[in-house]
N, C-alpha and C. Protein backbone atom coordinates (compact mmCIF):
# COMPACT_ATOMS: atom_id res chain seq x y z
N UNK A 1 80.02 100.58 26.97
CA UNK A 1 79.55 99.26 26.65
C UNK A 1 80.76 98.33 26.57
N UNK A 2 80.71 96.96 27.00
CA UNK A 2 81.94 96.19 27.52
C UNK A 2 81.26 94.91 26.30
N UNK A 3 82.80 94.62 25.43
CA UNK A 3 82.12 93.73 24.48
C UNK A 3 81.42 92.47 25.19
N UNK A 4 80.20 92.29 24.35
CA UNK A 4 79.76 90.75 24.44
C UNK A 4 78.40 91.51 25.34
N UNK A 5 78.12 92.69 25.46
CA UNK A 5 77.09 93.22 26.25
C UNK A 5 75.80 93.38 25.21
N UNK A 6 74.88 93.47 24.98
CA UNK A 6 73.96 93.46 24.23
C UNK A 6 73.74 95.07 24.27
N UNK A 7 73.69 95.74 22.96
CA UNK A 7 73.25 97.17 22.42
C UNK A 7 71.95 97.45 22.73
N UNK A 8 71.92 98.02 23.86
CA UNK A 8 70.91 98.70 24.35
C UNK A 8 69.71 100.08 22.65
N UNK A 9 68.82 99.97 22.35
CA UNK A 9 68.47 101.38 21.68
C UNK A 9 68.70 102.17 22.03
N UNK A 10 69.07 102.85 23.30
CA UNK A 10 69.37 104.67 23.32
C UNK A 10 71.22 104.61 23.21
N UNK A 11 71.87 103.44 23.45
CA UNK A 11 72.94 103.40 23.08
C UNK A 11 73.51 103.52 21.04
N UNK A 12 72.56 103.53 20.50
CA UNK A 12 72.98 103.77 18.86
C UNK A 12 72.76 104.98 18.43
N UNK A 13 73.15 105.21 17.94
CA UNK A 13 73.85 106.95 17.13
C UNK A 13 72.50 107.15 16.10
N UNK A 14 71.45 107.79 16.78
CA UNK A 14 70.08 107.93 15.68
C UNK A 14 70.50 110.02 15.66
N UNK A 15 70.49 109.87 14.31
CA UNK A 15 71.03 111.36 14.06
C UNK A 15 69.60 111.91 13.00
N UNK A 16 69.51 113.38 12.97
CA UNK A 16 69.19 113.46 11.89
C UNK A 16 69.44 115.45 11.40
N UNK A 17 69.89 115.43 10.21
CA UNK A 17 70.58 117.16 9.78
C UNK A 17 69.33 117.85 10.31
N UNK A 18 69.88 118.99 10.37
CA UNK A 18 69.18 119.91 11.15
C UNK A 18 68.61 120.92 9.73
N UNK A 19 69.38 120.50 8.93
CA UNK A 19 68.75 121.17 7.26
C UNK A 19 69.16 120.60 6.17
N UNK A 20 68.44 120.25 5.23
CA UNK A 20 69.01 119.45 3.93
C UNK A 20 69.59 120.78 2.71
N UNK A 21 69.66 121.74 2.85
CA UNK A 21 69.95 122.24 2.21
C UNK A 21 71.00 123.56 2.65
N UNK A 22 72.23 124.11 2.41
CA UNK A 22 72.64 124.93 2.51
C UNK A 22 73.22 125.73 1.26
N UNK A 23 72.81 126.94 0.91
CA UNK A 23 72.90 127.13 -0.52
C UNK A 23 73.44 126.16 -1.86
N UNK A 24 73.98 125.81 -2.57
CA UNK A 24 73.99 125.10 -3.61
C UNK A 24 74.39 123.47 -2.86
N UNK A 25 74.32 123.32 -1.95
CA UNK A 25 74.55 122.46 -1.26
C UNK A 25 73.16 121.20 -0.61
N UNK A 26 73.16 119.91 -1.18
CA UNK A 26 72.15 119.65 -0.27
C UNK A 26 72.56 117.95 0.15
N UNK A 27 71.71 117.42 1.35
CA UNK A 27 71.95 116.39 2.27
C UNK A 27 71.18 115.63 1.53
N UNK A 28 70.98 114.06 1.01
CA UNK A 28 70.19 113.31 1.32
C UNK A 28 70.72 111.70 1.95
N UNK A 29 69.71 110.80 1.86
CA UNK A 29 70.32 109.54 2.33
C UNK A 29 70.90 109.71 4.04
N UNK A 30 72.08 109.12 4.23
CA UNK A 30 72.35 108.51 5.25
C UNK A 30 73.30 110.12 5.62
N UNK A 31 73.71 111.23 4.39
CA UNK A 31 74.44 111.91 4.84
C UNK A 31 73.28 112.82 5.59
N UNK A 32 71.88 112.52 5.33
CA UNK A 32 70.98 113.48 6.10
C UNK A 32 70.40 113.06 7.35
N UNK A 33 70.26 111.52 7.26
CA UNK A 33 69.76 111.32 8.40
C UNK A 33 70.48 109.81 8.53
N UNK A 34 70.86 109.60 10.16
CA UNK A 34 71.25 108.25 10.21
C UNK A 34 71.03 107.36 11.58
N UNK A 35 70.23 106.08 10.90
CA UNK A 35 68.97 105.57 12.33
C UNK A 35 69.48 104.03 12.41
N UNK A 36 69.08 103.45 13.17
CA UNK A 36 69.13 101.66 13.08
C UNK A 36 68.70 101.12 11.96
N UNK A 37 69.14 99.58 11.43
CA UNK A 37 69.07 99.42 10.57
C UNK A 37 67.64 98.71 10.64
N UNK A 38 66.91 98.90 11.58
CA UNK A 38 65.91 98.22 12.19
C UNK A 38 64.98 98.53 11.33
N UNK A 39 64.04 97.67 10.48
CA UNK A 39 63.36 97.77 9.87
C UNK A 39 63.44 97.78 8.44
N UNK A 40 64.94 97.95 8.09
CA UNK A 40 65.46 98.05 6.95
C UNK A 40 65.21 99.30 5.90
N UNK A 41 64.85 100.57 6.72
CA UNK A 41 64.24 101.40 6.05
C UNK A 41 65.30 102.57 5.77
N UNK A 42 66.33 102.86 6.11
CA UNK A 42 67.71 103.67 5.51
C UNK A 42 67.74 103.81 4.12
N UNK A 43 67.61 102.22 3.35
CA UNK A 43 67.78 102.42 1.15
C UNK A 43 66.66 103.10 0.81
N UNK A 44 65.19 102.79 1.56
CA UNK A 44 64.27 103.50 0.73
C UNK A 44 63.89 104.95 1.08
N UNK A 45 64.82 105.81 2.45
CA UNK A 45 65.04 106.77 2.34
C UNK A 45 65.40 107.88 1.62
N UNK A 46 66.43 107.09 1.60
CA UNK A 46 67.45 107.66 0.96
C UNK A 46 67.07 108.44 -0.66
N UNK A 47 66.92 106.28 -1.45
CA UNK A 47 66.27 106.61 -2.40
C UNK A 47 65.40 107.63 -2.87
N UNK A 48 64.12 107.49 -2.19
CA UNK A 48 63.30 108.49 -2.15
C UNK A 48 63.62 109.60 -1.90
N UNK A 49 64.98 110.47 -1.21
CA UNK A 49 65.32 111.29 -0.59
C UNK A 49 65.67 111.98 -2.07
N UNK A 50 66.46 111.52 -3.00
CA UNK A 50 67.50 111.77 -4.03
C UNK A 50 66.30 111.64 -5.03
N UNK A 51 65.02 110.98 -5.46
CA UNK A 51 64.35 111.01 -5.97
C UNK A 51 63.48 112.80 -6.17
N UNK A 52 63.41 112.81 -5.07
CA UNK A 52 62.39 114.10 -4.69
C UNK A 52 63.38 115.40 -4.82
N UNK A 53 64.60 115.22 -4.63
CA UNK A 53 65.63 116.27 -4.68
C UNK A 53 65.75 116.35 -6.42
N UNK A 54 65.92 115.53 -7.32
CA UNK A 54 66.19 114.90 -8.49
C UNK A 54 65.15 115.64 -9.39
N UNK A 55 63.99 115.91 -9.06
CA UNK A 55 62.86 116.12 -9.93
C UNK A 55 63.04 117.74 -9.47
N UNK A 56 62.42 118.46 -7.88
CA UNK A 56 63.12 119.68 -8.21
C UNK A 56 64.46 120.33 -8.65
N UNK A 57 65.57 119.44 -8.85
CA UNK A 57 66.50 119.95 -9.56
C UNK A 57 66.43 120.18 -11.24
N UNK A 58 65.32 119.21 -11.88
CA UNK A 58 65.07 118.76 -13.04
C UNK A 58 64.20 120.36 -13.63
N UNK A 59 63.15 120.85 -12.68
CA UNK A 59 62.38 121.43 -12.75
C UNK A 59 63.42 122.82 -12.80
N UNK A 60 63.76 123.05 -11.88
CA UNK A 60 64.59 124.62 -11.56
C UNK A 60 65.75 124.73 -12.82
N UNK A 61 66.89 123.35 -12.94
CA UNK A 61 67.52 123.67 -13.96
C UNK A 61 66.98 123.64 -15.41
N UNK A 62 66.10 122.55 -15.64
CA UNK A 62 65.56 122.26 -17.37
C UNK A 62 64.65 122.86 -17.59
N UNK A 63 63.37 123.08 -16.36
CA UNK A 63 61.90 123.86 -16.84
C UNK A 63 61.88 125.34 -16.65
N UNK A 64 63.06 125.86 -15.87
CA UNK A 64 62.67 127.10 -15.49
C UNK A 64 62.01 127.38 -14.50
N UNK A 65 61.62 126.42 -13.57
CA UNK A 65 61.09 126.71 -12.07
C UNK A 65 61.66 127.45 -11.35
N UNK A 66 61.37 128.28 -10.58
CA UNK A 66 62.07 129.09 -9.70
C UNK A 66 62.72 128.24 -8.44
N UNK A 67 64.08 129.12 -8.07
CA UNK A 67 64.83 128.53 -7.14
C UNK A 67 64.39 127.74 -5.80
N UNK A 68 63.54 128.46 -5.32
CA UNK A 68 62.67 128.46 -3.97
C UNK A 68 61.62 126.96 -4.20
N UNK A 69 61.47 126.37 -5.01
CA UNK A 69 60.99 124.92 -5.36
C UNK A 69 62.57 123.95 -4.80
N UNK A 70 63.44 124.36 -5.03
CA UNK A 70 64.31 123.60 -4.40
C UNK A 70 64.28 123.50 -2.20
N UNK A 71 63.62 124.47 -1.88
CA UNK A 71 63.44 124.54 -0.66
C UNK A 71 62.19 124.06 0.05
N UNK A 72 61.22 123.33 -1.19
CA UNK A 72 60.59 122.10 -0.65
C UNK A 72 60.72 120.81 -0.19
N UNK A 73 62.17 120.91 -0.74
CA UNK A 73 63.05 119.59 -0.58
C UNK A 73 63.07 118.76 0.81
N UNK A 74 63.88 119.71 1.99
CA UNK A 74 63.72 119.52 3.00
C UNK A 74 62.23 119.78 3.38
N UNK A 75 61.47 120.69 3.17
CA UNK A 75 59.84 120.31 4.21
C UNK A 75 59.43 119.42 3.39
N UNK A 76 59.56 118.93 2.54
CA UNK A 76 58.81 117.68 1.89
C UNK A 76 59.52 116.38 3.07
N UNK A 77 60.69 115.89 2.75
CA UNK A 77 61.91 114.68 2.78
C UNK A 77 62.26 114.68 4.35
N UNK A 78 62.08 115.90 4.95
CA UNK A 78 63.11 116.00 6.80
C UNK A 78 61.55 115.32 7.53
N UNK A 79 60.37 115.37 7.65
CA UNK A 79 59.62 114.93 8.49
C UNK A 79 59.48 113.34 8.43
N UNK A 80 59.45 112.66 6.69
CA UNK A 80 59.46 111.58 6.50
C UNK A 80 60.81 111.22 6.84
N UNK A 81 61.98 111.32 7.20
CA UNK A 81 62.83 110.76 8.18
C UNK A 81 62.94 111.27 9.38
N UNK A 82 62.41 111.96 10.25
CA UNK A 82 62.27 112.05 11.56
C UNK A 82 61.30 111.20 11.90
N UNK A 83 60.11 110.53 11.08
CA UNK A 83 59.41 109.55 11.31
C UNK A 83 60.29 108.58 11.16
N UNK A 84 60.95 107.71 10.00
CA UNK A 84 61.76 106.96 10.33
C UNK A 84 62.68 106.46 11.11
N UNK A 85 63.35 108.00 11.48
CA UNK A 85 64.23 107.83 12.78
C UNK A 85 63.36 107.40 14.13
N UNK A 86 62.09 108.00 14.16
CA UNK A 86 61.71 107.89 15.56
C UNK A 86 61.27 106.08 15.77
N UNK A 87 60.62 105.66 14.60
CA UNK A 87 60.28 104.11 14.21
C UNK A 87 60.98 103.41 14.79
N UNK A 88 62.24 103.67 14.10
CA UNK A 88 63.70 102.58 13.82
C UNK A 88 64.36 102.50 15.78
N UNK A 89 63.93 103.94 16.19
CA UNK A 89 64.75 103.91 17.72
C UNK A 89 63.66 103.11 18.37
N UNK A 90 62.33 103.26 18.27
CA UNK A 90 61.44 102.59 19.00
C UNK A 90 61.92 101.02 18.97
N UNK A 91 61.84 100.36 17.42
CA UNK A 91 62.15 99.28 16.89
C UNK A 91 63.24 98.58 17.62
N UNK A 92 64.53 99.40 17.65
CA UNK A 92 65.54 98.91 18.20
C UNK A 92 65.49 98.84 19.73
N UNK A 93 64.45 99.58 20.46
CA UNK A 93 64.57 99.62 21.80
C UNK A 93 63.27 98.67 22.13
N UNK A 94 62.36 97.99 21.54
CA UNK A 94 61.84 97.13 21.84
C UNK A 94 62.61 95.58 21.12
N UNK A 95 63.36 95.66 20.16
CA UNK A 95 63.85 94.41 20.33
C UNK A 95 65.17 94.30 20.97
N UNK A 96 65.91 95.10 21.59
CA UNK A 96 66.89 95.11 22.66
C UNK A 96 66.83 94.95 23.66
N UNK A 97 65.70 95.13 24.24
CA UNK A 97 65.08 95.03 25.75
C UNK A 97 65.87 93.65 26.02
N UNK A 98 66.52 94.19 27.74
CA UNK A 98 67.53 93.64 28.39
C UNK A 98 67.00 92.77 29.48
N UNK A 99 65.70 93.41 29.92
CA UNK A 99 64.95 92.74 30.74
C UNK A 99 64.02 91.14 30.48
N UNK A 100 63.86 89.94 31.12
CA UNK A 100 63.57 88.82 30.52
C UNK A 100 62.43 88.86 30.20
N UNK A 101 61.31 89.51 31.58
CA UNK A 101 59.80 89.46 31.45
C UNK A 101 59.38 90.54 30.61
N UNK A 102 60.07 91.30 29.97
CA UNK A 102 59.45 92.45 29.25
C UNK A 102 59.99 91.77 27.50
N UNK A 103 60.48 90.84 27.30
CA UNK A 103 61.03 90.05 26.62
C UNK A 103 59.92 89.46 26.35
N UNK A 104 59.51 88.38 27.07
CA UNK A 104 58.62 87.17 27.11
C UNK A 104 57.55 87.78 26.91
N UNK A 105 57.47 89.48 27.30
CA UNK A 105 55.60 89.77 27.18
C UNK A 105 56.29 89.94 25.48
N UNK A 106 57.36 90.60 25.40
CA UNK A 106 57.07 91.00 23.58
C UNK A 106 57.05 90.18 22.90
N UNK A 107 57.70 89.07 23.28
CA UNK A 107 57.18 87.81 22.31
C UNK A 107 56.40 87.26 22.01
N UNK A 108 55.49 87.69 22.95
CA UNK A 108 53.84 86.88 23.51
C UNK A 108 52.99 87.75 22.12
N UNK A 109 53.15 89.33 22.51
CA UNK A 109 52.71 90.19 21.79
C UNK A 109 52.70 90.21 19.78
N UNK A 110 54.09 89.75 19.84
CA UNK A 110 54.12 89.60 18.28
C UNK A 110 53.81 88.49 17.58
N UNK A 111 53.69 87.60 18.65
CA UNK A 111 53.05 86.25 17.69
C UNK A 111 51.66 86.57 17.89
N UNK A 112 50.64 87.55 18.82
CA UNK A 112 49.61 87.71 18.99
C UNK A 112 49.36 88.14 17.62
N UNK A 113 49.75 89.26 17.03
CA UNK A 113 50.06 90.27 16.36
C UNK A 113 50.34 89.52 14.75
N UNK A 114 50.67 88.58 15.12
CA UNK A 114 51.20 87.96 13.17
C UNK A 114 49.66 87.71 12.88
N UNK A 115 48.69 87.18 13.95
CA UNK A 115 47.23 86.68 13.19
C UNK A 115 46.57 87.49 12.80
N UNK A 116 46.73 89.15 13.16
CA UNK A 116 45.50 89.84 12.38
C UNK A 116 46.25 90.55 10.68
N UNK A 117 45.99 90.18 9.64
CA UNK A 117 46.25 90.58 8.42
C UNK A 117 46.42 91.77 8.30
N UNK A 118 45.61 93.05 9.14
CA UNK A 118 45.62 94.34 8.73
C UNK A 118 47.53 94.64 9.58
N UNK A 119 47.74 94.03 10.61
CA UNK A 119 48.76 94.61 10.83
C UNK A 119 50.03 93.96 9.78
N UNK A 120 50.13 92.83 9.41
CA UNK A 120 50.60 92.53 8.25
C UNK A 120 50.75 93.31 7.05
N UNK A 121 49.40 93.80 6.70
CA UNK A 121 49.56 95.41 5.43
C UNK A 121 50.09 96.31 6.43
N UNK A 122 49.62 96.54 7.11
CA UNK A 122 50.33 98.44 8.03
C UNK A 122 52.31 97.76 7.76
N UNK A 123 52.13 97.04 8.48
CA UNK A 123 53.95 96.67 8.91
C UNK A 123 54.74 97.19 7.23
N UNK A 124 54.09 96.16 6.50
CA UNK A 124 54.93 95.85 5.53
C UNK A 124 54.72 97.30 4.48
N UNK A 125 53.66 98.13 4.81
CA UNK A 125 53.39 99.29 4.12
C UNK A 125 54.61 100.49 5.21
N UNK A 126 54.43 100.39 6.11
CA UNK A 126 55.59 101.17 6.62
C UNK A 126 56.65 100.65 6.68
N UNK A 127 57.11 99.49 6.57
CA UNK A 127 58.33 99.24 6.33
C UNK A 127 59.05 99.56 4.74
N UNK A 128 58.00 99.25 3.63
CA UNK A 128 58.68 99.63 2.58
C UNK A 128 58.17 100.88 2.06
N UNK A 129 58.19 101.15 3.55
CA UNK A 129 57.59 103.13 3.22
C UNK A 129 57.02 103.30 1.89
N UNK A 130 56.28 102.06 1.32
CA UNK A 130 55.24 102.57 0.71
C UNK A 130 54.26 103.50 0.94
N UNK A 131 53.86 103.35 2.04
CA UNK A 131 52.95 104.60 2.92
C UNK A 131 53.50 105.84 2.06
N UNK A 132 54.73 105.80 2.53
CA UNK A 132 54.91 107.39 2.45
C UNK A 132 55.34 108.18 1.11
N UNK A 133 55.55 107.15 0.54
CA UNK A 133 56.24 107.33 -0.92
C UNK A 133 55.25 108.47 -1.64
N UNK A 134 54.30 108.22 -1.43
CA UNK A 134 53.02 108.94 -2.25
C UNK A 134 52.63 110.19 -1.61
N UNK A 135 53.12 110.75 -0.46
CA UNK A 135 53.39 112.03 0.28
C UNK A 135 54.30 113.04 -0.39
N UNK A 136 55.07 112.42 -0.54
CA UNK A 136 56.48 113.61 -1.52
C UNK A 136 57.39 112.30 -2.36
């Protein structure tokens, strides 16, 4: 990429760990997964990431839960950011589009798109991954 070129989406670094946990060891946030900032959804990952890790740690060290509750962590937390990741690359590769007329149709599309209210709740429910909060 040659400066002053516009960032293509498959050109940004969308990563995500291949395991959040390696014995006493675990990933969350941006060290587990890391996507565009598209959508703004990285803090409430994260958050939520360290939240859900936070309570089975609470449980295994203070209540006596068994260890293996810590290895819900990742199947709870790794799918809700591989959804994010996949969002955020879509996100970034439809508002990067390099092409003019595929431009002009998406613009056409999202002002279509601001008049119906339900996509207004969906957007703003997956954007502040409220959706998902209530999953894990």
């Amino acid at each position: 990429m040659r400066a002053g070129e516009p960032v293509r989406g498959d050109q940004l670094g969308h990563r995500l760990a291949d395991h959040y946990r390696a014995g006493r060891l675990f990933l969350a946030g941006d060290a587990a997964h890391v996507h565009s900032p598209a959508g703004g959804q990285g803090m409430n990952t994260g958050i939520q990431d360290a939240l859900n890790l936070a309570g089975k740690l609470t449980a295994v060290l203070r209540d006596g839960a068994p260890e293996t509750v810590l290895d819900e962590y990742e199947a709870e937390r790794r799918p809700v950011a591989e959804e994010v990741v996949a969002f955020t690359h879509k996100m970034t590769k439809i508002a990067t589009v390099g092409n003019s007329p595929l431009r002009v149709l998406r613009n056409t599309a999202l002002r279509a798109l601001d008049w119906i209210p339900a996509v207004h709740h969906t957007m703003a429910m997956n954007l502040s991954e409220l959706a998902t909060a209530d999953r894990h």
